[in-house]
N, C-alpha and C. Protein backbone atom coordinates (compact mmCIF):
# COMPACT_ATOMS: atom_id res chain seq x y z
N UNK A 1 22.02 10.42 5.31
CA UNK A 1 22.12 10.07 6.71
C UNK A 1 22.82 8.74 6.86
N UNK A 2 22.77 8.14 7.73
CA UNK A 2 23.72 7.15 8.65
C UNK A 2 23.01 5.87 8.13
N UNK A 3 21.88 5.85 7.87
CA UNK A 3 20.71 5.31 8.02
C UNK A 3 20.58 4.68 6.65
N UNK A 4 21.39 5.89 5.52
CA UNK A 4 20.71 5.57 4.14
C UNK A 4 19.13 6.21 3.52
N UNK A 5 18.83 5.65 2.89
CA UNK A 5 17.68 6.09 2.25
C UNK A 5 16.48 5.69 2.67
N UNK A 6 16.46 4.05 3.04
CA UNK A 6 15.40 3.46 3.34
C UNK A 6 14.80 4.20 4.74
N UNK A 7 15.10 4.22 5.80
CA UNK A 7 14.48 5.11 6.72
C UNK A 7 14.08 6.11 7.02
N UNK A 8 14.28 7.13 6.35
CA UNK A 8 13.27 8.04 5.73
C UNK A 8 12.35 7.90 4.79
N UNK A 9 12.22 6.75 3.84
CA UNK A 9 11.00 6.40 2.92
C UNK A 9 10.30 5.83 3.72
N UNK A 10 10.75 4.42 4.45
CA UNK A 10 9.75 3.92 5.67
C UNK A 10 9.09 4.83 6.33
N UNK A 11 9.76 5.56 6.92
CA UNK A 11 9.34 6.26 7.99
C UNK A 11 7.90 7.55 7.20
N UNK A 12 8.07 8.06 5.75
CA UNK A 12 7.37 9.14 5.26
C UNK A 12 6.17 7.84 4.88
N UNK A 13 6.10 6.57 4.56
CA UNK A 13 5.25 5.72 4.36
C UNK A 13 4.03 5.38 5.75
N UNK A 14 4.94 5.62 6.86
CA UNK A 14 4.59 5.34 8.13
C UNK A 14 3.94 6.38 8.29
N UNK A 15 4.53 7.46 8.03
CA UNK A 15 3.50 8.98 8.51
C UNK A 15 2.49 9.18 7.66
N UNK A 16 2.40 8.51 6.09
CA UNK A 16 1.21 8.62 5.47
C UNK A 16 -0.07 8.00 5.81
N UNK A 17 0.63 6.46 6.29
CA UNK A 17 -1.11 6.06 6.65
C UNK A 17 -1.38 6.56 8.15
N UNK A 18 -0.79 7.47 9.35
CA UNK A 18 -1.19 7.83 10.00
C UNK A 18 -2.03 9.17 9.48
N UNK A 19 -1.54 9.74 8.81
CA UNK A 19 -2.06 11.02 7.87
C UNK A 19 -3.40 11.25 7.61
N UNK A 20 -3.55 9.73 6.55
CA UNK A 20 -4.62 9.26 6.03
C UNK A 20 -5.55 8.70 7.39
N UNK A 21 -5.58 8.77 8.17
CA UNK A 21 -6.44 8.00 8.97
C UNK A 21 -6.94 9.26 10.16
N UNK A 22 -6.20 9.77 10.18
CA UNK A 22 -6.68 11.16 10.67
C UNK A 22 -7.00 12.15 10.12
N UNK A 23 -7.35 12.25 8.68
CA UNK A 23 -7.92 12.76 7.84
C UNK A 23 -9.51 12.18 7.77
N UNK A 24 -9.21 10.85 7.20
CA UNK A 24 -10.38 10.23 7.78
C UNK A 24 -11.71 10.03 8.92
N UNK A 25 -11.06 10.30 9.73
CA UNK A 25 -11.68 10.41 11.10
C UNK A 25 -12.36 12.08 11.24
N UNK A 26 -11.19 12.81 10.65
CA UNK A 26 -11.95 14.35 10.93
C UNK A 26 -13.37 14.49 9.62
N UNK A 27 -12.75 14.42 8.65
CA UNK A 27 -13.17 14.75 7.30
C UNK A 27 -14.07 14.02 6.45
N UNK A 28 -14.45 12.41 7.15
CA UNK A 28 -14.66 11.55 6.70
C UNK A 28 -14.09 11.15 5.22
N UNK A 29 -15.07 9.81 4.62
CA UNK A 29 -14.48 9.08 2.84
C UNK A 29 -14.87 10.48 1.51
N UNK A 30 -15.94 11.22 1.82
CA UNK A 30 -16.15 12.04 0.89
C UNK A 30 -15.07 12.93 -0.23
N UNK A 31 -15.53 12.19 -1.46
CA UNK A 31 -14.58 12.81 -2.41
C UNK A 31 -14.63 14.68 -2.47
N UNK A 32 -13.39 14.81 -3.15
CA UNK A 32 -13.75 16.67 -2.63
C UNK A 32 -13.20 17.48 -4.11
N UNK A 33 -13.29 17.92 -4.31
CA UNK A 33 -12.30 18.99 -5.06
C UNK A 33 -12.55 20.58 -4.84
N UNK A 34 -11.67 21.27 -5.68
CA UNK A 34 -11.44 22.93 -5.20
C UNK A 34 -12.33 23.40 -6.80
N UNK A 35 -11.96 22.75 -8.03
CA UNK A 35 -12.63 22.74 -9.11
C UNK A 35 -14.06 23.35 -9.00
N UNK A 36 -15.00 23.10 -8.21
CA UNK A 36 -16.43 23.91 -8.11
C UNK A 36 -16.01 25.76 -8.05
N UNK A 37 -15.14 25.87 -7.25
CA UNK A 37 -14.83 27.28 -6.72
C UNK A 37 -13.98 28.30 -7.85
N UNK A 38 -13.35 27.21 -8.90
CA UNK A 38 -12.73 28.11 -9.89
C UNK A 38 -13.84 28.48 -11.01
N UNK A 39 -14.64 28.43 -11.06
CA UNK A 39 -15.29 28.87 -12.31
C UNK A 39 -15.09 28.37 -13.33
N UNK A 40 -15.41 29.04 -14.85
CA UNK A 40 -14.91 28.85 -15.81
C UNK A 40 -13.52 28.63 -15.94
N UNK A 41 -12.63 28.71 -15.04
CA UNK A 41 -11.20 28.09 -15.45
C UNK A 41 -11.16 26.74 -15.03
N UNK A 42 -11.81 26.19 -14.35
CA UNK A 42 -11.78 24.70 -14.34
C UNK A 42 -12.06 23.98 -15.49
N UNK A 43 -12.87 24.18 -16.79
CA UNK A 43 -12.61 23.67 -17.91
C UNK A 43 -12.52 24.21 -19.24
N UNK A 44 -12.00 25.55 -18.82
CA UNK A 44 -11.55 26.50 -20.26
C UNK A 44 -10.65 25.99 -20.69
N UNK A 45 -10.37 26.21 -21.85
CA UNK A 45 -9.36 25.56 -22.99
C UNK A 45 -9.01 26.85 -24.42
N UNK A 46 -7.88 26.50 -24.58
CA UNK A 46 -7.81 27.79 -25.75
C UNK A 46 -7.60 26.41 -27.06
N UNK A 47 -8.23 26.67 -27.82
CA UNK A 47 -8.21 25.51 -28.83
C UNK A 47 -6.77 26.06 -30.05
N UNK A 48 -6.06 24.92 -30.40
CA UNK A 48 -4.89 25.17 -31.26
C UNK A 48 -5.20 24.78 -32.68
N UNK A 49 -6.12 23.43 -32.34
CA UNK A 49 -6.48 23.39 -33.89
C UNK A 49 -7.56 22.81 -33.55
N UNK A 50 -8.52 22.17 -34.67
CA UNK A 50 -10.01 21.64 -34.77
C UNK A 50 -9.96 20.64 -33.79
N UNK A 51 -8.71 19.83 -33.60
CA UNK A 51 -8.46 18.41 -32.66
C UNK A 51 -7.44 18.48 -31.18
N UNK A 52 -7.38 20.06 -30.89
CA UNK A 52 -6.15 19.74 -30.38
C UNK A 52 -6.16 21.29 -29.11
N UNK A 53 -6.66 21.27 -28.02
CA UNK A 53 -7.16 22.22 -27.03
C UNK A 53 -6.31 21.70 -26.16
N UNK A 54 -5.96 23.20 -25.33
CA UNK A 54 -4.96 23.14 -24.14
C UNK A 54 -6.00 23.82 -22.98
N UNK A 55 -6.06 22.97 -22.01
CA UNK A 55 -6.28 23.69 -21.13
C UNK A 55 -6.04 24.76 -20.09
N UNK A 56 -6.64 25.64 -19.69
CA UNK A 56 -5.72 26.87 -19.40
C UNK A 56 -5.72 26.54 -18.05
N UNK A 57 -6.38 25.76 -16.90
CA UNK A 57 -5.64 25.73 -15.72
C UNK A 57 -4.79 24.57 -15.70
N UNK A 58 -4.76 23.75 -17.06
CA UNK A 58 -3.41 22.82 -17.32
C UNK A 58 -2.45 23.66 -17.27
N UNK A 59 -2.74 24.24 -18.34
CA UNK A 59 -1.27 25.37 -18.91
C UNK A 59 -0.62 26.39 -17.31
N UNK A 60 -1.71 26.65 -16.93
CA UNK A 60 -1.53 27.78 -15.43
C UNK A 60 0.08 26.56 -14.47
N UNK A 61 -0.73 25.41 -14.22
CA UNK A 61 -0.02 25.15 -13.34
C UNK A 61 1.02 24.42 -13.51
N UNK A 62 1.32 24.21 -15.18
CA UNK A 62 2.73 23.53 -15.58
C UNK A 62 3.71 24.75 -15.74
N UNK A 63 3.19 25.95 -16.12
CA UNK A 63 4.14 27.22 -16.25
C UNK A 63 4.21 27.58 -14.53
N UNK A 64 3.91 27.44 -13.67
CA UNK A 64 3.72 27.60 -11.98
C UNK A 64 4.62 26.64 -11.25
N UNK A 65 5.15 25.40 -12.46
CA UNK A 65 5.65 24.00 -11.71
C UNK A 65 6.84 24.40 -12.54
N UNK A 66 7.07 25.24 -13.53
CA UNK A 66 8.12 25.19 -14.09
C UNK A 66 8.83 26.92 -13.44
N UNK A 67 7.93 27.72 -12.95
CA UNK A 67 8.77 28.82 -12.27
C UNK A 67 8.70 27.97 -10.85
N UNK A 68 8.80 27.35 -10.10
CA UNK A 68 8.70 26.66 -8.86
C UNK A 68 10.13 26.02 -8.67
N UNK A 69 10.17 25.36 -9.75
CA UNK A 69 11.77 24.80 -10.15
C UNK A 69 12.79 25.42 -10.15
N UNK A 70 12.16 26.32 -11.58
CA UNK A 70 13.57 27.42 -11.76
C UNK A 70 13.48 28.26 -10.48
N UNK A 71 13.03 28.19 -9.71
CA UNK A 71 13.11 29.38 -8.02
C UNK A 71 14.28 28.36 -7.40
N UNK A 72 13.54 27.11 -7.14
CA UNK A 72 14.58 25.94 -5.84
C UNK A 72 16.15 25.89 -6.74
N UNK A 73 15.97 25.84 -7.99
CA UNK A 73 17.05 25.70 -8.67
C UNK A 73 18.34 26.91 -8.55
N UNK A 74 17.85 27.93 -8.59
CA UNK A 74 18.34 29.25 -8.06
C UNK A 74 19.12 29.49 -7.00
N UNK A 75 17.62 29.08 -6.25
CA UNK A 75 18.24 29.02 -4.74
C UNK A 75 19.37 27.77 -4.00
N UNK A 76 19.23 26.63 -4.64
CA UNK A 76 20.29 25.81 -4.24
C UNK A 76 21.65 26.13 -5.19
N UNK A 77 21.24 26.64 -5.94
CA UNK A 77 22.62 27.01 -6.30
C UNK A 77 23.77 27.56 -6.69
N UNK A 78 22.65 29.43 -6.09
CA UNK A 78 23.52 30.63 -6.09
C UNK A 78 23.36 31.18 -4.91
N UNK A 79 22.62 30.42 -4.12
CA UNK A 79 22.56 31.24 -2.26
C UNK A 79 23.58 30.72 -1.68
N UNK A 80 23.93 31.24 -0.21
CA UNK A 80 24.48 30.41 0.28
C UNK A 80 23.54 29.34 1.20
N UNK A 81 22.21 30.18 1.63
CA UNK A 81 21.42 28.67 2.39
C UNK A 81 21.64 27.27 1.30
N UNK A 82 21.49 27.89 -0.33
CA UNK A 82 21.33 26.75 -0.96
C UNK A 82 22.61 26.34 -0.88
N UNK A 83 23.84 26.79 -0.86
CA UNK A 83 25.42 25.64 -0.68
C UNK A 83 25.20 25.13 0.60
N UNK A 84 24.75 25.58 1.98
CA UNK A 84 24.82 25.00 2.84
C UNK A 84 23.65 23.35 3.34
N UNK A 85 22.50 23.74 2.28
CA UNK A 85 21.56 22.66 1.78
C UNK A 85 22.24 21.69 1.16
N UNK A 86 23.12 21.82 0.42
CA UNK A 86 23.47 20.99 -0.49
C UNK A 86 25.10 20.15 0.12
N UNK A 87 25.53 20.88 1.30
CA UNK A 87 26.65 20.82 2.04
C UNK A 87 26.34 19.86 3.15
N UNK A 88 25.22 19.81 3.65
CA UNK A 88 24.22 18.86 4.81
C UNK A 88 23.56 18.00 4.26
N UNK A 89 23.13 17.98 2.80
CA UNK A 89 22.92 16.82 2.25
C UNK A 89 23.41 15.30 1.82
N UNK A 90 24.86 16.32 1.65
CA UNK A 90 26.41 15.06 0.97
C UNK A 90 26.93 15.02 2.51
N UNK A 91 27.07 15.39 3.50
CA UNK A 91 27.80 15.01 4.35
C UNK A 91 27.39 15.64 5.81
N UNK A 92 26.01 15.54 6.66
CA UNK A 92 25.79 16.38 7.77
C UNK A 92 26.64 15.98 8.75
N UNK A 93 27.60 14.91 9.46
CA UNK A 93 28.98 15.10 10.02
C UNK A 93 29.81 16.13 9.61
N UNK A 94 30.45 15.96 8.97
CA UNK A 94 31.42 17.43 8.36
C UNK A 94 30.97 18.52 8.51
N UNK A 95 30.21 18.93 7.74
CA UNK A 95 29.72 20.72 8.07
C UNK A 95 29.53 21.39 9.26
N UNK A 96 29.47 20.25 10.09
CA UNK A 96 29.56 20.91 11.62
C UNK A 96 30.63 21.72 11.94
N UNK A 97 31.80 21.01 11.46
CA UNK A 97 33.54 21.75 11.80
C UNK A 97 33.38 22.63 11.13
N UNK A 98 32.92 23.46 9.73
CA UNK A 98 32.58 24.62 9.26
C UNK A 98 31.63 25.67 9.58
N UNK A 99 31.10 25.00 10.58
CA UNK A 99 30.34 26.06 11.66
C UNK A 99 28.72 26.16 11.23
N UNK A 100 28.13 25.00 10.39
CA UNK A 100 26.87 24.95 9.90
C UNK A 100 25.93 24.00 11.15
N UNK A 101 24.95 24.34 11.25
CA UNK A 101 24.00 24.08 11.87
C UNK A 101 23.42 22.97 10.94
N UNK A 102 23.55 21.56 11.03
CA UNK A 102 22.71 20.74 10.01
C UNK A 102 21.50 20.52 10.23
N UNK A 103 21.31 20.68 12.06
CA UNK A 103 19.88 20.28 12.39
C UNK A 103 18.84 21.32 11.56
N UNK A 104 19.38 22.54 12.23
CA UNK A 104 18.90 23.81 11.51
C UNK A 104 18.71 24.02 9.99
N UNK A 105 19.85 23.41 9.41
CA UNK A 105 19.71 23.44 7.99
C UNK A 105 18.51 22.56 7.52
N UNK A 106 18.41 21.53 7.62
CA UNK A 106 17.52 20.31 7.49
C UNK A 106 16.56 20.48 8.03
N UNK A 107 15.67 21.11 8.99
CA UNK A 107 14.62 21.97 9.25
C UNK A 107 14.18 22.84 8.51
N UNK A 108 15.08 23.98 7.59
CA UNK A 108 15.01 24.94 6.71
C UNK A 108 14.35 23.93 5.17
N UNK A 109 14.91 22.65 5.14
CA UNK A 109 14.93 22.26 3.91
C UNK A 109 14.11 21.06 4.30
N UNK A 110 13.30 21.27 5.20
CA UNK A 110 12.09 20.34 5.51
C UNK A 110 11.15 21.34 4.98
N UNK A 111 11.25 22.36 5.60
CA UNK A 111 9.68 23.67 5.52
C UNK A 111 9.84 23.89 3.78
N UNK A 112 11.07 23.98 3.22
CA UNK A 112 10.86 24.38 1.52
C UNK A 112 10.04 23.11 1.06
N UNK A 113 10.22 22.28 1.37
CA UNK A 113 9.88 20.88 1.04
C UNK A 113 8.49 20.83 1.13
N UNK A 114 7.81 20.98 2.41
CA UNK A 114 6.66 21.02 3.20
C UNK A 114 5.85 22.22 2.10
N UNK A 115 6.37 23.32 1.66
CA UNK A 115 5.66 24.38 1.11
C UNK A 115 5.40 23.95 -0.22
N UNK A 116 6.45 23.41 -0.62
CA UNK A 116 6.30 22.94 -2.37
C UNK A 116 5.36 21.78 -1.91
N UNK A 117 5.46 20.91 -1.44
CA UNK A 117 3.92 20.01 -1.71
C UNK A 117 2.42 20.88 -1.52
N UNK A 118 2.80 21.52 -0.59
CA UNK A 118 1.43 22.37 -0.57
C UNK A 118 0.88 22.82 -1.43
N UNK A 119 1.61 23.60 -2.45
CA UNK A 119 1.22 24.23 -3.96
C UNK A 119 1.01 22.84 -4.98
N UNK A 120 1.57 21.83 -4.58
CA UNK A 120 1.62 20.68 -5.55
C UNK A 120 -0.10 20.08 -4.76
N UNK A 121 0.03 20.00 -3.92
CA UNK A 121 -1.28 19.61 -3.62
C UNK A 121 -2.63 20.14 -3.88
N UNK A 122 -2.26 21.77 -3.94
CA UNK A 122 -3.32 22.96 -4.21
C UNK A 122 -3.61 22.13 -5.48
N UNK A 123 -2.67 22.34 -6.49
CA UNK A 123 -2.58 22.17 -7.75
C UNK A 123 -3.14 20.84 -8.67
N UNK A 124 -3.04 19.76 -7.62
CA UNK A 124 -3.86 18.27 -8.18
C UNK A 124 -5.66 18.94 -7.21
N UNK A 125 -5.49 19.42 -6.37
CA UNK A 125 -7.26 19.97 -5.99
C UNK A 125 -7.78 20.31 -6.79
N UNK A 126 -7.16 21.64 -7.45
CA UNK A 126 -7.84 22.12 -8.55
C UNK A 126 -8.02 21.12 -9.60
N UNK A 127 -7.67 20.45 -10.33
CA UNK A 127 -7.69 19.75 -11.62
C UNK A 127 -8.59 18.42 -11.17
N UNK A 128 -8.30 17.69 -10.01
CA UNK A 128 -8.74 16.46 -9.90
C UNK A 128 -9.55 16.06 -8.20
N UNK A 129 -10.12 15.03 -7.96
CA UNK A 129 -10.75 14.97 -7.01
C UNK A 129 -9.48 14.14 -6.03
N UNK A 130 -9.91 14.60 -4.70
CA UNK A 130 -9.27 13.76 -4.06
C UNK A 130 -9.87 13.32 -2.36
N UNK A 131 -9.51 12.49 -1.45
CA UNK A 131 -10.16 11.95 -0.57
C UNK A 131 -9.26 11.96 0.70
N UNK A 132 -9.18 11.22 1.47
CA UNK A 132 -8.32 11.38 2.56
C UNK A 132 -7.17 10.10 2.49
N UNK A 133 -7.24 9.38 1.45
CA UNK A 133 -6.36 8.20 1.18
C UNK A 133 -5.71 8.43 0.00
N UNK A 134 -6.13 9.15 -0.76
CA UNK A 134 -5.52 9.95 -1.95
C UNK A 134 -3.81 9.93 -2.15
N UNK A 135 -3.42 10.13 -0.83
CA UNK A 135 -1.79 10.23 -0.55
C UNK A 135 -0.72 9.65 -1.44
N UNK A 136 -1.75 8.34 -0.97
CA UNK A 136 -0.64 6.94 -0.91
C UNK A 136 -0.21 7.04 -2.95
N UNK A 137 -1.53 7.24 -3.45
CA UNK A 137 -1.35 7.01 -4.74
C UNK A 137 -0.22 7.81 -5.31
N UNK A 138 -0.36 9.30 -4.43
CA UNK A 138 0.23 9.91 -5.36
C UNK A 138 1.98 9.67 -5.18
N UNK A 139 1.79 9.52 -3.99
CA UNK A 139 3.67 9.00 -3.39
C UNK A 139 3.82 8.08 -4.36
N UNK A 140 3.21 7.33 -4.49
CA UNK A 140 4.06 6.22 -5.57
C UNK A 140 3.81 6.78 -6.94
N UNK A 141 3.56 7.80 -7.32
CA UNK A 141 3.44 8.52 -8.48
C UNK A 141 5.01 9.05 -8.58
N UNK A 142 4.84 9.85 -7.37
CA UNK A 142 6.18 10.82 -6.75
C UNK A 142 7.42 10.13 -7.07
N UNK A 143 7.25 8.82 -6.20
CA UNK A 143 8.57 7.99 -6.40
C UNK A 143 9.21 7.40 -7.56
N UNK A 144 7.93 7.07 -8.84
CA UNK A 144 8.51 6.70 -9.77
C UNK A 144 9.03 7.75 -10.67
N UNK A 145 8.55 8.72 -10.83
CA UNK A 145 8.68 10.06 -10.99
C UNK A 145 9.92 10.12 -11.04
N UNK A 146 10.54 9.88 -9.68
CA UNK A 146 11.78 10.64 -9.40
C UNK A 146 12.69 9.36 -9.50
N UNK A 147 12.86 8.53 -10.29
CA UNK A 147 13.37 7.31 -10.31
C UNK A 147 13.50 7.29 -11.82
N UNK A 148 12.24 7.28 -12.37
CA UNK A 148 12.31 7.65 -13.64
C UNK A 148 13.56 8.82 -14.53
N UNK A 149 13.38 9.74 -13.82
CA UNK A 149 13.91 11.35 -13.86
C UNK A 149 15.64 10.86 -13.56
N UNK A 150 15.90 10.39 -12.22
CA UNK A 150 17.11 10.47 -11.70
C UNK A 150 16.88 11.11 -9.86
N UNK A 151 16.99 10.76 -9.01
CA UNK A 151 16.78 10.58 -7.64
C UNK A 151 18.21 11.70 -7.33
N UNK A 152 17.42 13.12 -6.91
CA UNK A 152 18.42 13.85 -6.47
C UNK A 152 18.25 15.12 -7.81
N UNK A 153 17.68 15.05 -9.16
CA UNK A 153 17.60 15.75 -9.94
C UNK A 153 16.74 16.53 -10.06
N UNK A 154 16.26 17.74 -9.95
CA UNK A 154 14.89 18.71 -9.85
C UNK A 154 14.48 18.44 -11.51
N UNK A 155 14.95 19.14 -11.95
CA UNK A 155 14.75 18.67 -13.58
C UNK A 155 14.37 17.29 -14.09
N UNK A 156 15.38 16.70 -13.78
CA UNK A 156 15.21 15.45 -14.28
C UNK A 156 13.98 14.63 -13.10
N UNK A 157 13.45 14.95 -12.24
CA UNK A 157 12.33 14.23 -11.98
C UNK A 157 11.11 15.17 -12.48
N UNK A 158 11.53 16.54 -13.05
CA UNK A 158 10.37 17.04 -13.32
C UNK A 158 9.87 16.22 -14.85
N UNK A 159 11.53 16.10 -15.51
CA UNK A 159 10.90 14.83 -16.68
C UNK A 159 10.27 13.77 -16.44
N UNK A 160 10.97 13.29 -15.54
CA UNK A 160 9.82 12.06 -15.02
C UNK A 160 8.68 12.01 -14.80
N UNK A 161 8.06 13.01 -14.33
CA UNK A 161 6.88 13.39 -14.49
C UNK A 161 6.18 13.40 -15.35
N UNK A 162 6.75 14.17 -16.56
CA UNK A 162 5.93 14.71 -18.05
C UNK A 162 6.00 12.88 -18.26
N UNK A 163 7.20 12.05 -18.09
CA UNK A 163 7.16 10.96 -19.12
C UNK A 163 6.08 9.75 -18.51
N UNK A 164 5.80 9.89 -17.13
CA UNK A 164 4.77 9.16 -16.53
C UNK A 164 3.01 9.63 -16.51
N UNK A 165 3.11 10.79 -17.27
CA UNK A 165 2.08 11.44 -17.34
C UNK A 165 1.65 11.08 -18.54
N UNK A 166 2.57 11.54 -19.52
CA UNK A 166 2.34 11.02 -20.88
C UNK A 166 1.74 9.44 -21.28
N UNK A 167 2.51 8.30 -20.17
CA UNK A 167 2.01 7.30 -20.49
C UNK A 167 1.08 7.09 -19.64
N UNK A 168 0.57 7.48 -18.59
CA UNK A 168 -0.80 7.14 -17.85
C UNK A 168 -1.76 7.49 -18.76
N UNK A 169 -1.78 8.83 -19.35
CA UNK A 169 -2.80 9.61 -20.85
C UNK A 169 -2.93 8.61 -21.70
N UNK A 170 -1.69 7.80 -22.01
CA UNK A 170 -1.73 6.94 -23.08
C UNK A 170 -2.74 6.13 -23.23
N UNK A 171 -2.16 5.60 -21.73
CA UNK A 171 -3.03 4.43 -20.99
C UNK A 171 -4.31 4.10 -21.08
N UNK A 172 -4.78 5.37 -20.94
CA UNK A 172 -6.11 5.66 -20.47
C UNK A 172 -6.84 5.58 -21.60
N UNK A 173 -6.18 6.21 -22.78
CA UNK A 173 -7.20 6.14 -24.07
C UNK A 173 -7.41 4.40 -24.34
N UNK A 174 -6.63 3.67 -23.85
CA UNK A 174 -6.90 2.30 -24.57
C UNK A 174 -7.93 1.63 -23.47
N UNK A 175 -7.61 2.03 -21.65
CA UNK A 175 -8.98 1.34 -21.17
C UNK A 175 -8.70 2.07 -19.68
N UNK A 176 -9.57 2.25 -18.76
CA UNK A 176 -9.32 2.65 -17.85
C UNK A 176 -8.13 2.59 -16.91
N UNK A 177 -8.13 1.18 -16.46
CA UNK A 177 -7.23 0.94 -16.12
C UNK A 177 -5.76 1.10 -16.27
N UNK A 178 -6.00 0.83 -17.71
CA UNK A 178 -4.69 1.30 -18.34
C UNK A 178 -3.49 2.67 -18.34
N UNK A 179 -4.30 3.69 -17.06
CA UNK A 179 -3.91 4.59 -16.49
C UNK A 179 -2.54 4.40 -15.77
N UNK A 180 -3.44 3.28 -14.83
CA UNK A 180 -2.35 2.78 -13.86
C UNK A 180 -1.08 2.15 -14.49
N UNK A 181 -1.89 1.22 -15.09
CA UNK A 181 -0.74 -0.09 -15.92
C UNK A 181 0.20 0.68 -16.80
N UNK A 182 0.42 1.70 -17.70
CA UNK A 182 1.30 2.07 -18.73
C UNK A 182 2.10 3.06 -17.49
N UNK A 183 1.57 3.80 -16.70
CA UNK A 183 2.71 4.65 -16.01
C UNK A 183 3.50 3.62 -15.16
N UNK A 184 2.90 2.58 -14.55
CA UNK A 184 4.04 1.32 -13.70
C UNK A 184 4.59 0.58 -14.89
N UNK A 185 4.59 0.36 -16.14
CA UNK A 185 5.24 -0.33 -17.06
C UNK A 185 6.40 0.76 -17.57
N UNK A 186 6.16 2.31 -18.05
CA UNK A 186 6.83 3.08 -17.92
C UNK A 186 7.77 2.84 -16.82
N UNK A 187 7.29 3.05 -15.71
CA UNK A 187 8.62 3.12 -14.71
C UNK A 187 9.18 1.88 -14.57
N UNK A 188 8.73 0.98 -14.65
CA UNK A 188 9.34 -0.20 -14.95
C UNK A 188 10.38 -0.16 -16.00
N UNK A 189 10.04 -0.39 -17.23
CA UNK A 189 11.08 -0.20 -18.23
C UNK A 189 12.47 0.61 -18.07
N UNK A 190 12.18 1.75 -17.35
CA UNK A 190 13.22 2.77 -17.69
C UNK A 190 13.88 2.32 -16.14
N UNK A 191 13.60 1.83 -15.19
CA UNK A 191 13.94 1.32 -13.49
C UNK A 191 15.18 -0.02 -14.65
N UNK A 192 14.52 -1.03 -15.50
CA UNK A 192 15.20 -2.05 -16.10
C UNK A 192 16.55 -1.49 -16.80
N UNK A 193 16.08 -0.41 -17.64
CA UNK A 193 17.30 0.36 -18.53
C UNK A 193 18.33 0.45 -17.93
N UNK A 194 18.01 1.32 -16.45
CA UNK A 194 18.87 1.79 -15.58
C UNK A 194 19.79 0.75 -14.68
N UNK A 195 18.94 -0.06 -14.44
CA UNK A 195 20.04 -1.45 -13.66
C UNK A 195 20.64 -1.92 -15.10
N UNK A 196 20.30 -2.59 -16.23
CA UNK A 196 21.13 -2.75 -16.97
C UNK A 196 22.41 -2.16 -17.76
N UNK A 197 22.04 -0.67 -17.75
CA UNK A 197 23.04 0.24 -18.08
C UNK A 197 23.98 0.36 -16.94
N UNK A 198 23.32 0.04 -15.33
CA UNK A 198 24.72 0.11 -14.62
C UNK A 198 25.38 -1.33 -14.63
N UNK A 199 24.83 -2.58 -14.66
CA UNK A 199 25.85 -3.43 -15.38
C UNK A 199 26.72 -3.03 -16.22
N UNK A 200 26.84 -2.74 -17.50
CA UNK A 200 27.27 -2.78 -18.55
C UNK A 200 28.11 -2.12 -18.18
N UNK A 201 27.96 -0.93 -17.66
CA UNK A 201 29.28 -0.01 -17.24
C UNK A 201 30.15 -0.56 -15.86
N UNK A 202 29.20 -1.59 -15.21
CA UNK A 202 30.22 -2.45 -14.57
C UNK A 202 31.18 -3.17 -15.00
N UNK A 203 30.76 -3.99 -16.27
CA UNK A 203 31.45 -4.70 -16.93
C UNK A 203 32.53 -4.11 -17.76
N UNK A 204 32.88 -2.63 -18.26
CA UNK A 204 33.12 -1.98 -19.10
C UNK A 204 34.30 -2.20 -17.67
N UNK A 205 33.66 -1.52 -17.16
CA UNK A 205 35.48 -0.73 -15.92
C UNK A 205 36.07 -2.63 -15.32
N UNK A 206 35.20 -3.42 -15.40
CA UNK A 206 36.29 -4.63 -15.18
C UNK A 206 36.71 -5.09 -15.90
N UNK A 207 36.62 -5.02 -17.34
CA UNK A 207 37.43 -4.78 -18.49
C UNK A 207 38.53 -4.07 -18.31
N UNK A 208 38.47 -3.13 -18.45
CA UNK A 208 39.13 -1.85 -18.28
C UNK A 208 40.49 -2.44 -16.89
N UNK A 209 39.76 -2.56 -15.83
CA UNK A 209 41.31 -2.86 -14.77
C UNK A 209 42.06 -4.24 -15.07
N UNK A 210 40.70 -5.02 -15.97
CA UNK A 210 41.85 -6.22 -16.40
C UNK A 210 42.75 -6.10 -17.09
């Protein structure tokens, strides 16, 4: 947009703590989960070796996050809604003269959007508890995620994911906290890589025209 990036993050930041506060008010602070209602799949595990068990509604909803992908992936980029998604993304001025509806389009690719958190949300219910302020945490999960990954990449923020996951796990074995601290040091580090690697390749091409 016209706008850039920042006003739509403001603005999805702005709609969260209204979110959260009207969640609050209906639902009250009470922690909740969906976990009571699954049964034995809330902590079945198929064991691989004496030290080393997978959980099967782990396993359920990373093979569910990985056909979820390969679906949007598909669809942006053998449909034509998905060329015209991807046509209103790089440029919603232009596509108008080609006879695309951007408002319309961007409505279409609000509701895909809107549906995939839903299953993403189902999906942290089941496994973990959550509250009516819950949000905020996970957006900044989301964001480093996709920063980590590459901003604009389905794949590559789905890595971001595994690699912020991996180090929150890390984290955690050394102290609680340490949940938090190794996945923001994670995204930290690799946020550092990334501004320094685009130096360097700054410096490379002013080389280069000198």
């Amino acid at each position: 947009s016209r706008s850039g990036l920042l006003a739509p993050i403001l603005a999805t930041f702005g709609l969260s703590i209204l979110i959260d506060n009207l969640l609050f008010e209906r639902f009250g602070a009470d922690t909740r989960s969906l976990a009571p209602y699954l049964g034995d799949l809330a902590y079945a595990s198929w064991s691989l070796t004496d030290e080393i068990d997978i959980g099967e509604l782990s396993l359920l909803i990373f093979v569910a996050a990985l056909a979820l992908l390969g679906g949007l992936q598909l669809l942006l980029s053998f449909t034509p809604l998905g060329a015209r998604i991807r046509a209103t993304a790089a440029d919603p001025d232009t596509v108008g003269l080609l006879g695309i509806d951007a408002r319309r389009t961007n409505a279409i690719a609000a509701a895909i959007a809107m549906a995939t958190v839903g299953i993403a949300g189902a999906a942290m219910a089941m496994r973990a508890t959550f509250d009516p302020f819950a949000g905020e945490a996970q957006m900044i999960f989301a964001f480093e995620a996709a920063v980590i990954g590459g901003v604009g990449s389905l794949w590559g923020t789905f890595v971001g994911g595994l690699v912020l996951g991996v180090a929150q796990t890390l984290g955690a074995q050394v102290s609680p906290q340490g949940f938090f601290i190794a996945g923001h040091a994670a995204f930290l580090c690799v946020l550092l890589l990334r501004l320094r690697s685009a130096e360097f390749r700054s410096w490379l091409r002013a080389r280069a025209a000198a």
